[in-house]
C-alpha atoms as a PDB file:
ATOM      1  CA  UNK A   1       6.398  33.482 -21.855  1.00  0.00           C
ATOM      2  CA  UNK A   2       3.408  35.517 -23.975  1.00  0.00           C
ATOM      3  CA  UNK A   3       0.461  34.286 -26.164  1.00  0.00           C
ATOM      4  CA  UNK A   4      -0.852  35.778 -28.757  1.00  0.00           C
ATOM      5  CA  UNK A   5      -5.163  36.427 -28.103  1.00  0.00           C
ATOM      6  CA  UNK A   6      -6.592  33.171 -29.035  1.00  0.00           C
ATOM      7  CA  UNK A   7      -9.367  34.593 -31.557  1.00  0.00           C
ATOM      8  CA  UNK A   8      -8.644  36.006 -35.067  1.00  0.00           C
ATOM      9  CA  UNK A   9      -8.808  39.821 -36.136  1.00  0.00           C
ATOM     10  CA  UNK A  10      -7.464  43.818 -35.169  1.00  0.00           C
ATOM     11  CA  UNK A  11      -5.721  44.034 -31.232  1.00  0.00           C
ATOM     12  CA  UNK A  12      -4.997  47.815 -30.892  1.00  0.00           C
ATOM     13  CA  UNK A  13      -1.837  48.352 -28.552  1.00  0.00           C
ATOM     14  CA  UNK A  14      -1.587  52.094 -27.084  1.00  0.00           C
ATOM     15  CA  UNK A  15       1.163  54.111 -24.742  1.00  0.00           C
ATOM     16  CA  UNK A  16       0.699  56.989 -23.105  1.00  0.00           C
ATOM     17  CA  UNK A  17       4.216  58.940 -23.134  1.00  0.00           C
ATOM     18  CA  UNK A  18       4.433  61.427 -20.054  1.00  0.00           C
ATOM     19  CA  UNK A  19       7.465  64.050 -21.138  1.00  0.00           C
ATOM     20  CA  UNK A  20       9.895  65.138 -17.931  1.00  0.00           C
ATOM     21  CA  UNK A  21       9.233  68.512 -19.258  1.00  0.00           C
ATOM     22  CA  UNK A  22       5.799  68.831 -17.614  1.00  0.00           C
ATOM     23  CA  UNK A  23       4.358  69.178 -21.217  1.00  0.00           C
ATOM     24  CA  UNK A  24       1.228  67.223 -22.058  1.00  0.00           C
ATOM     25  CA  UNK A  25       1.679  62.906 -22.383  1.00  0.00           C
ATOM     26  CA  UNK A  26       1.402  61.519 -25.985  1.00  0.00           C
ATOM     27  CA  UNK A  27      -0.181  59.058 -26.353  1.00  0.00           C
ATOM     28  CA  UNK A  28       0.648  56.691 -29.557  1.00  0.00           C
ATOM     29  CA  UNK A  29      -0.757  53.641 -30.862  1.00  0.00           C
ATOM     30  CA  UNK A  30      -0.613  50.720 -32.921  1.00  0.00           C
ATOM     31  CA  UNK A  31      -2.232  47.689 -33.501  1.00  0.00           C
ATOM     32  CA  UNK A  32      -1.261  43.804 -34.229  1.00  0.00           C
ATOM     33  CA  UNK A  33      -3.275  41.654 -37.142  1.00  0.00           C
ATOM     34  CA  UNK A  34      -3.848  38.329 -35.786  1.00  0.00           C
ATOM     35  CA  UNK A  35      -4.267  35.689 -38.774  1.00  0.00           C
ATOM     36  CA  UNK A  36      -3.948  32.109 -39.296  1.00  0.00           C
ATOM     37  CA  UNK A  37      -6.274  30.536 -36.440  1.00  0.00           C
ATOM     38  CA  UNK A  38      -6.406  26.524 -37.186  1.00  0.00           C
ATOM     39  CA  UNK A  39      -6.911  25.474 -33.707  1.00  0.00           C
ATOM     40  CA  UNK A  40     -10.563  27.676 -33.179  1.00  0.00           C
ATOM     41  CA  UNK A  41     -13.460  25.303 -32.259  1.00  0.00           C
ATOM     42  CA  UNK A  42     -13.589  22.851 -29.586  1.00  0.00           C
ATOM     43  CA  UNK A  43     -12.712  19.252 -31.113  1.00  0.00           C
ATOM     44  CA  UNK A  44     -11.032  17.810 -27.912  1.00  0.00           C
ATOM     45  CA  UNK A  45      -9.683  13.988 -28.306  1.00  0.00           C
ATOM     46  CA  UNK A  46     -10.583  11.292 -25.080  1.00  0.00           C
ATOM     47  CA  UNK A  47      -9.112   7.629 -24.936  1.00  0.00           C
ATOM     48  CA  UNK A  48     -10.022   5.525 -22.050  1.00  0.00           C
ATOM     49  CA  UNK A  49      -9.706   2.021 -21.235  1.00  0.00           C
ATOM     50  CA  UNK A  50      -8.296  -0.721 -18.942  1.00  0.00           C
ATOM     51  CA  UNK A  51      -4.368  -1.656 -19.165  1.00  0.00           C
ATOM     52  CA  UNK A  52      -5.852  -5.740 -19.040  1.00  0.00           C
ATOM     53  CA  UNK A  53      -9.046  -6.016 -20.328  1.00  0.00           C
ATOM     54  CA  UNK A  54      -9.626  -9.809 -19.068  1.00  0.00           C
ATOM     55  CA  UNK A  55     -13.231 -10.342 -18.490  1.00  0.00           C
ATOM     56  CA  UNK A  56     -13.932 -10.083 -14.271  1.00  0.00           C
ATOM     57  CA  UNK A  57     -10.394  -9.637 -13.068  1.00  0.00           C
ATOM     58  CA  UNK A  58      -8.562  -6.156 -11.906  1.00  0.00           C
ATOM     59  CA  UNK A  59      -6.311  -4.130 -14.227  1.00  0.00           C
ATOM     60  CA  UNK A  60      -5.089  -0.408 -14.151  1.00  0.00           C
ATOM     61  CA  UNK A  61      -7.297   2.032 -15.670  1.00  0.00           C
ATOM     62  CA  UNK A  62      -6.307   5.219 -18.153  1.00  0.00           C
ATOM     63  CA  UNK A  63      -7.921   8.044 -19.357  1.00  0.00           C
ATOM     64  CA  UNK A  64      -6.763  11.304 -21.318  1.00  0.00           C
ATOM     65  CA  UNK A  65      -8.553  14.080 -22.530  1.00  0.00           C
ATOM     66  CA  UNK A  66      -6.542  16.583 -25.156  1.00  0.00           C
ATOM     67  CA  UNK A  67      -6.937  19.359 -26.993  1.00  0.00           C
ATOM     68  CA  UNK A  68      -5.397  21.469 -29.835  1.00  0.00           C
ATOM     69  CA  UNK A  69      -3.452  24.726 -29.123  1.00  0.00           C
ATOM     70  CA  UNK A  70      -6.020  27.474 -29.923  1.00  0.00           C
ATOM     71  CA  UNK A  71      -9.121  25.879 -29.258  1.00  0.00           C
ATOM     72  CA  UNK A  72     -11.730  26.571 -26.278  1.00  0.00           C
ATOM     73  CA  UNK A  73      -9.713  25.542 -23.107  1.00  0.00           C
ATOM     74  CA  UNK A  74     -11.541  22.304 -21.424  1.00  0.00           C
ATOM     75  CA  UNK A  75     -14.085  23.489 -17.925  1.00  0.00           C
ATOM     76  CA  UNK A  76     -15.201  19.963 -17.670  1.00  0.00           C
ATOM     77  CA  UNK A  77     -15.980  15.821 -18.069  1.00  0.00           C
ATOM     78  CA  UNK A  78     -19.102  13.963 -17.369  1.00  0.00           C
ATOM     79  CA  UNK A  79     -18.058  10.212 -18.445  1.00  0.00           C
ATOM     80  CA  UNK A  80     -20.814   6.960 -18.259  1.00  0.00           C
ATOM     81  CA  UNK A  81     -18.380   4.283 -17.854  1.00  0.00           C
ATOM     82  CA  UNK A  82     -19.305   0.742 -19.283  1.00  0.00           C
ATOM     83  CA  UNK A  83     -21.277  -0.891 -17.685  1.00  0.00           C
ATOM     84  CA  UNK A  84     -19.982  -3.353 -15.270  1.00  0.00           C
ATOM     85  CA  UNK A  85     -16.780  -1.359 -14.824  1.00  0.00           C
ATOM     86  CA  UNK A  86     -16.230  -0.764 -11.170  1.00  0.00           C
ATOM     87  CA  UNK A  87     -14.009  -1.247  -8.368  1.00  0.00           C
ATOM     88  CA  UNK A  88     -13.003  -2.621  -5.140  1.00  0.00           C
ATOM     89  CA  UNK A  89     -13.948  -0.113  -2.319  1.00  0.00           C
ATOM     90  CA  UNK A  90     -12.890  -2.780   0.761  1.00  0.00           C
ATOM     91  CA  UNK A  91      -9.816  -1.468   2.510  1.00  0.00           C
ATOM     92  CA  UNK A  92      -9.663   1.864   1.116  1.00  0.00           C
ATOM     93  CA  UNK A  93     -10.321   5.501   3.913  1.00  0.00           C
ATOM     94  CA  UNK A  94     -11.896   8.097   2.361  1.00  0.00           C
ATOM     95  CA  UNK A  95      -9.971  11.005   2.360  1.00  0.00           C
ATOM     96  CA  UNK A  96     -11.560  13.344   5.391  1.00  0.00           C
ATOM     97  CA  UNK A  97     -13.778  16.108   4.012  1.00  0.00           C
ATOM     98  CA  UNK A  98     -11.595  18.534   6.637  1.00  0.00           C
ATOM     99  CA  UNK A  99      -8.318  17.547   4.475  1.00  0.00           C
ATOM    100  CA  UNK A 100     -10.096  18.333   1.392  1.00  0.00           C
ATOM    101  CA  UNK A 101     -11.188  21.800   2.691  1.00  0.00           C
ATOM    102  CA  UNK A 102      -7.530  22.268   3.838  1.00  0.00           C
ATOM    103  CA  UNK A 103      -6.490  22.217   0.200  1.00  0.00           C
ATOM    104  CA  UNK A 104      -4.994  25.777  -1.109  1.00  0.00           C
ATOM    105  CA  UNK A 105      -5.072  27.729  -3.966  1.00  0.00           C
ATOM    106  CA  UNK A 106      -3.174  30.447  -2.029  1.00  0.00           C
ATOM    107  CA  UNK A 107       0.020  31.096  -3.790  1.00  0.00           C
ATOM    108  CA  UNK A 108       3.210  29.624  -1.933  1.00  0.00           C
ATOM    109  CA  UNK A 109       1.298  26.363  -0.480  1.00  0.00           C
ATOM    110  CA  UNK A 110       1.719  23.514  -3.664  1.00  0.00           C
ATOM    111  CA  UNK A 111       5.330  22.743  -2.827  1.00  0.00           C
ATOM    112  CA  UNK A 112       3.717  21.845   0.784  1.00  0.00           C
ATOM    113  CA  UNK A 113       1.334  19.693  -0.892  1.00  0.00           C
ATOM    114  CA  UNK A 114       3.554  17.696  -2.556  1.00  0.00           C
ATOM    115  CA  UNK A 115       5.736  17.185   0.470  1.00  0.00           C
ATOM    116  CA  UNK A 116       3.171  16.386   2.709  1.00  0.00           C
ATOM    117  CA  UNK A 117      -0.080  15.774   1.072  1.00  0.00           C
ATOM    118  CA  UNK A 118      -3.440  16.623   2.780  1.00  0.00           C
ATOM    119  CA  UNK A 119      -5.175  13.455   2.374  1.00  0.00           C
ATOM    120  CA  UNK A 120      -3.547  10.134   3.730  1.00  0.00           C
ATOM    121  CA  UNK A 121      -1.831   7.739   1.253  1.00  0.00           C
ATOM    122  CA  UNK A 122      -4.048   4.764   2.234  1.00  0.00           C
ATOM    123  CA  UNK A 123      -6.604   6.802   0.188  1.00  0.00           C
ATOM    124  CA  UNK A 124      -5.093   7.281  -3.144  1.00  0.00           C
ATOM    125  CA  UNK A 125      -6.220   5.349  -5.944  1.00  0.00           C
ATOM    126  CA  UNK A 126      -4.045   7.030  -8.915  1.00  0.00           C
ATOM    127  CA  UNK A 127      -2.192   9.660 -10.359  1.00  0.00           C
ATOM    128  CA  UNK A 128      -3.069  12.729 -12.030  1.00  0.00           C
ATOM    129  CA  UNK A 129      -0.656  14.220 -14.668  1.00  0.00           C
ATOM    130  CA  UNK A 130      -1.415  17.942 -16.760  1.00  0.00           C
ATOM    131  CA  UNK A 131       0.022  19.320 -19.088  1.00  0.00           C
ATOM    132  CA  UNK A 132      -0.795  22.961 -19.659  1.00  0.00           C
ATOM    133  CA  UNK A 133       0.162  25.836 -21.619  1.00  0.00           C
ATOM    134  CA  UNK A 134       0.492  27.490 -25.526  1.00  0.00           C
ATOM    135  CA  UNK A 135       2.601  26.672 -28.267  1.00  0.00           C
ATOM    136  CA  UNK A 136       3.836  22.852 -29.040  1.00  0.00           C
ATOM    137  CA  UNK A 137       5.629  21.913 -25.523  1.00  0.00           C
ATOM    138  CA  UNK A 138       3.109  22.275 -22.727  1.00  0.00           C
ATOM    139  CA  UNK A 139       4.345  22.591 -19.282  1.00  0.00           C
ATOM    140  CA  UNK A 140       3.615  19.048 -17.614  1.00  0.00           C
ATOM    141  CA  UNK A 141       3.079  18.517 -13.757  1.00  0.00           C
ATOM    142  CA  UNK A 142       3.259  15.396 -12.923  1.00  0.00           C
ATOM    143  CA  UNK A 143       2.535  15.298  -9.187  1.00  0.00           C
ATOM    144  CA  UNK A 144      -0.864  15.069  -9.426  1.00  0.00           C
ATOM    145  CA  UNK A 145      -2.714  12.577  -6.888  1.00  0.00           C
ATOM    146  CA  UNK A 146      -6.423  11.177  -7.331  1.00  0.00           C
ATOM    147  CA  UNK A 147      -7.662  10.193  -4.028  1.00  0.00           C
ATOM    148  CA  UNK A 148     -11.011   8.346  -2.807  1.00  0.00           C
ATOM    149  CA  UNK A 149     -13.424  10.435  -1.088  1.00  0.00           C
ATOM    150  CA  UNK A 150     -17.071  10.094   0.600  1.00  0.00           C
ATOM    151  CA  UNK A 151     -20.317  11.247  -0.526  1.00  0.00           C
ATOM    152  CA  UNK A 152     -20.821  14.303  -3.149  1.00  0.00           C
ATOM    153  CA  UNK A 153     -23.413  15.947  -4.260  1.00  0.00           C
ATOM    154  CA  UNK A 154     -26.115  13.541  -3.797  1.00  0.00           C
ATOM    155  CA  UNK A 155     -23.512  10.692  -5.097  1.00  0.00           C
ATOM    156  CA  UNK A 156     -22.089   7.986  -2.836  1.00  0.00           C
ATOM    157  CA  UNK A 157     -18.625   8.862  -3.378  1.00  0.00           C
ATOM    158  CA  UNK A 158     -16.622  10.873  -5.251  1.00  0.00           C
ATOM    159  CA  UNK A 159     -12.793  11.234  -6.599  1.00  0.00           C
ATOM    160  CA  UNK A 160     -11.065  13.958  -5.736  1.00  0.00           C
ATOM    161  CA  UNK A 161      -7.943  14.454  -7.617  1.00  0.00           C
ATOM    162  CA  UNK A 162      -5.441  17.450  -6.251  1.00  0.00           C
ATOM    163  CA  UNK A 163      -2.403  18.973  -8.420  1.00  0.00           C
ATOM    164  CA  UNK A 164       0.209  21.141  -6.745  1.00  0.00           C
ATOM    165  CA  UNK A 165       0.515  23.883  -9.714  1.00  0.00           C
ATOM    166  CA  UNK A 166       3.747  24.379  -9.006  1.00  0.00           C
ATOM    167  CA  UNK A 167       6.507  24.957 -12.226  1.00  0.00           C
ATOM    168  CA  UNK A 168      10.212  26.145 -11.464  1.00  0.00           C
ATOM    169  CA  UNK A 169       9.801  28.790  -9.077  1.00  0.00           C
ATOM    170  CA  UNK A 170       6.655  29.682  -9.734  1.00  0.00           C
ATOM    171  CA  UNK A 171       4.405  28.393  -7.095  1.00  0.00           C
ATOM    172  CA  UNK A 172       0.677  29.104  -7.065  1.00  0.00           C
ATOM    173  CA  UNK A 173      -0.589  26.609  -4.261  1.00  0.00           C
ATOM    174  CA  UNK A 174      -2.701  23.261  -5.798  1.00  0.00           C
ATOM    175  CA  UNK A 175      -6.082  23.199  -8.018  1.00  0.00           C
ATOM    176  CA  UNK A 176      -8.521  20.445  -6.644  1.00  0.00           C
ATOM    177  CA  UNK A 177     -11.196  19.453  -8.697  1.00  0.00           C
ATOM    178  CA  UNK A 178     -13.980  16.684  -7.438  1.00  0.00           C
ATOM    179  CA  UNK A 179     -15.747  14.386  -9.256  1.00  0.00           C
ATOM    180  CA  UNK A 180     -19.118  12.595  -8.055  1.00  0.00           C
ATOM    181  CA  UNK A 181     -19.535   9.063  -9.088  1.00  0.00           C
ATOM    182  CA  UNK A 182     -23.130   8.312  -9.439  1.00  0.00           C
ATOM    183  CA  UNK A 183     -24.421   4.741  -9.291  1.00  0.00           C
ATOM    184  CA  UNK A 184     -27.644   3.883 -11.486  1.00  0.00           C
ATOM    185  CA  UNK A 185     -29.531   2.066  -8.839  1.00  0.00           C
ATOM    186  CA  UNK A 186     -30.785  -0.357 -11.097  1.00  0.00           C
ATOM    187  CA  UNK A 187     -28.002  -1.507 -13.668  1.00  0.00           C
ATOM    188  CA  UNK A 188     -24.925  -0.110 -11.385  1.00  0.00           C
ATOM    189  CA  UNK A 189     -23.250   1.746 -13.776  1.00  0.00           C
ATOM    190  CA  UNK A 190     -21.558   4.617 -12.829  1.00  0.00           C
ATOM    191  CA  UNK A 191     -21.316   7.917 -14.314  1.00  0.00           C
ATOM    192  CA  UNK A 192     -18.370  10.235 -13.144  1.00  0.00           C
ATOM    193  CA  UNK A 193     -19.429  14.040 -13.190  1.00  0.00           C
ATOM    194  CA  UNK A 194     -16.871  16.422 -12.761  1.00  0.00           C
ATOM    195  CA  UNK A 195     -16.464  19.785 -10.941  1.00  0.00           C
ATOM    196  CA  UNK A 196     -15.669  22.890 -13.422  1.00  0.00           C
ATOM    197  CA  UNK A 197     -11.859  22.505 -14.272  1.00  0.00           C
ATOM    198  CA  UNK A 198     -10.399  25.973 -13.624  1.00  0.00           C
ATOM    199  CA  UNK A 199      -9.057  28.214 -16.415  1.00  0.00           C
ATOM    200  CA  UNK A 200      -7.127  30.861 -14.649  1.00  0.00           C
ATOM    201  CA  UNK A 201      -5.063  30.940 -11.469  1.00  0.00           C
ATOM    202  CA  UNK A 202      -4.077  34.271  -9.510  1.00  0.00           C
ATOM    203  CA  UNK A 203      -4.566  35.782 -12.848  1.00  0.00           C
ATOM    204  CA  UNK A 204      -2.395  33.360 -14.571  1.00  0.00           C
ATOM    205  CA  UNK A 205      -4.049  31.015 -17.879  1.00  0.00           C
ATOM    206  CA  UNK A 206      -4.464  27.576 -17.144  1.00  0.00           C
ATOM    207  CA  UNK A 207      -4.515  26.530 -20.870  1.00  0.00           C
ATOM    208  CA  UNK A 208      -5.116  22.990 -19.461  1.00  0.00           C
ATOM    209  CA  UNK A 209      -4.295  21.032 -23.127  1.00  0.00           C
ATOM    210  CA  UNK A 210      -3.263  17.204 -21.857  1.00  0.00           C
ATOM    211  CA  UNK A 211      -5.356  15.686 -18.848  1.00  0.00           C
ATOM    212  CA  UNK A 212      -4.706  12.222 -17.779  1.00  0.00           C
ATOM    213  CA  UNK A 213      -6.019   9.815 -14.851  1.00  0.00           C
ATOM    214  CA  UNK A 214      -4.144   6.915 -14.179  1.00  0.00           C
ATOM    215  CA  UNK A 215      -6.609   4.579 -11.651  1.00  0.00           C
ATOM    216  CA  UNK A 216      -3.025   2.261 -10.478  1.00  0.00           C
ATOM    217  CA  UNK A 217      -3.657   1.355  -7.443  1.00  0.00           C
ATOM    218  CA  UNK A 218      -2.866  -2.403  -6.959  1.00  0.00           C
ATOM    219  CA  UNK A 219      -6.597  -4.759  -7.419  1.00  0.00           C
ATOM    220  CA  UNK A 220      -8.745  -1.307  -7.836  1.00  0.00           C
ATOM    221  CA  UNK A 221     -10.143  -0.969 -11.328  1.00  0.00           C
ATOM    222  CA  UNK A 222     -12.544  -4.295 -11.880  1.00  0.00           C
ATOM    223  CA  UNK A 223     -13.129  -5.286 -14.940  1.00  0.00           C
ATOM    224  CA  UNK A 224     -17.033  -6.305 -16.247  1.00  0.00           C
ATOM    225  CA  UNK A 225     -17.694  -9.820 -16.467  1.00  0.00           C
ATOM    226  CA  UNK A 226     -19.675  -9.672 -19.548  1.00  0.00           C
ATOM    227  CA  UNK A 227     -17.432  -9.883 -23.096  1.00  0.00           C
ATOM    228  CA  UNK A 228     -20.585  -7.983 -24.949  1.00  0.00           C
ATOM    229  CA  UNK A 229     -19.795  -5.208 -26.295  1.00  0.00           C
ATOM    230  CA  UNK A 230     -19.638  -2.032 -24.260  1.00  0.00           C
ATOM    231  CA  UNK A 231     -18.697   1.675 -24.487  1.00  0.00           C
ATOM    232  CA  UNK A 232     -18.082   5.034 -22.462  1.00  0.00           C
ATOM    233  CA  UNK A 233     -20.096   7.531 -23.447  1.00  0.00           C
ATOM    234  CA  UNK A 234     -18.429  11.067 -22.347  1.00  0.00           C
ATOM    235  CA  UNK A 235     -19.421  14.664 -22.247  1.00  0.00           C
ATOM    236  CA  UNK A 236     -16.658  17.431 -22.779  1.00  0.00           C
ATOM    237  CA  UNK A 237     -16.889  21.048 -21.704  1.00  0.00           C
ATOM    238  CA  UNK A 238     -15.219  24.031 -22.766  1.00  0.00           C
ATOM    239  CA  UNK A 239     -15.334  27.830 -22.639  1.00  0.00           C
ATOM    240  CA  UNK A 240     -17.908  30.087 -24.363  1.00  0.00           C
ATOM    241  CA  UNK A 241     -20.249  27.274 -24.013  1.00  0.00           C
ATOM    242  CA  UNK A 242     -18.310  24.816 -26.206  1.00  0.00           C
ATOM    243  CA  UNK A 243     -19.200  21.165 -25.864  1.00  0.00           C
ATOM    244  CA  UNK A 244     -18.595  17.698 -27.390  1.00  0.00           C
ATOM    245  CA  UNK A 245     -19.785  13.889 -27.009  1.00  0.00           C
ATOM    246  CA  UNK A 246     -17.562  11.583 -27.222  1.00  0.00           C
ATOM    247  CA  UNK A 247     -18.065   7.815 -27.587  1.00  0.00           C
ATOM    248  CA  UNK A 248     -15.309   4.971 -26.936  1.00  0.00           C
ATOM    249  CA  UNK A 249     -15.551   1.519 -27.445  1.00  0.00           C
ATOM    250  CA  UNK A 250     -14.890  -1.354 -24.960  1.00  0.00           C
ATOM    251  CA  UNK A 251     -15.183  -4.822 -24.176  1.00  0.00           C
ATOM    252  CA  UNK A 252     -14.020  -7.590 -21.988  1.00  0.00           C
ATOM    253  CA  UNK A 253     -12.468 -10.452 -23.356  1.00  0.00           C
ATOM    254  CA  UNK A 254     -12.078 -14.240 -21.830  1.00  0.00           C
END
């Protein structure tokens, strides 16, 4: 249930001792040595790609975004996607701005969310999974629901994807975090910019360490048409400043 601070060096640990007597507290001290830090730095892993990749036709689209135990924890993702990878927008609602708003952080309210979500079903286009937390078996929700939404930030549109943090009994409401999807007006390729990922919740660590996006809904994800060579070029985040590009290959084939 406790970490140990994520930086090497000296953590003093104090007590003040108040006697029934009525005589003067002690106060006593100590202090821990933290050594051995192999995870400091900010070297966070991405994979991305389509399930399919047949040149012009629709497949399911993955990404994940890791990191090692110990490093900076992960505030953010700005990925160009190859170009010519889109989707199919006919059909689907945005999820209402008003349902968005109606999403809570306040502790008590993620269970509800996963019940009864806030934005219609018609509007989800995947599923968001996190795993989160020290040491080498991370807590994983897997509730997680990426939904379609209108214009952000001077984008068209925008994903919004909303995760009831809720583990056991511990319920402290649902993180959303939005994502404008910029279109380059002249080639079409679109460039996803994320919202700051949050790294503490009513005074609880995030320690966000496994983020995935599944895009699965059914004739969504479009392939490009052209089998040239391609790649997603992606921009990682992390505290203290911390950042890291990170290039992936791709290509169509057929």
């Amino acid at each position: 249930p406790l970490r140990t601070p994520p930086d090497c060096g000296t953590f003093g640990v104090s007590a003040k001792l108040t006697p029934w007597s009525g005589n003067e507290p002690a106060t006593v001290g100590s202090t821990i040595e933290i050594e051995n830090c192999p995870g400091s730095g900010f070297s966070p892993k991405l994979s991305a790609g389509t399930q399919n990749p047949l040149a012009g036709t629709t497949s399911p689209f993955s990404l994940r975004l890791t990191r090692e135990d110990g490093e900076a924890e992960l505030t953010g993702l700005t990925d160009a996607l190859p170009l010519g990878l889109s989707g199919y927008l006919k059909g689907i609602p945005y999820c209402p701005d008003a349902a968005l708003a109606a999403i809570s952080e306040a502790e008590g309210t993620g269970r509800a969310q996963e019940v009864s979500p806030s934005c219609p079903a018609a509007s989800q286009i995947g599923t968001v999974t996190i795993g989160a937390g020290a040491g080498t078996n991370p807590f994983y929700v897997t509730s997680g629901k990426a939904y379609l939404a209108g214009p952000y930030k001077g984008a068209p549109l925008s994903l919004a994807a909303v995760i009831p943090a809720v583990a056991g009994p511990f319920d402290l409401g649902s993180v959303m975090v939005r994502t404008a999807l910029r279109v380059d007006p002249e080639t079409a390729r679109i460039t996803a910019v994320s919202d700051p990922f949050p790294t503490i919740l009513h005074g609880i660590p995030v320690d966000a360490r496994d983020i995935r996006l599944d895009l699965n809904r059914e004739h969504f994800t479009l392939n490009p048409t052209s089998c040239e060579p391609l790649s997603m070029d992606s921009t990682v985040t992390g505290s203290g400043g911390a950042s890291a590009a990170r290039h992936k290959d791709f290509q169509a084939a057929g």
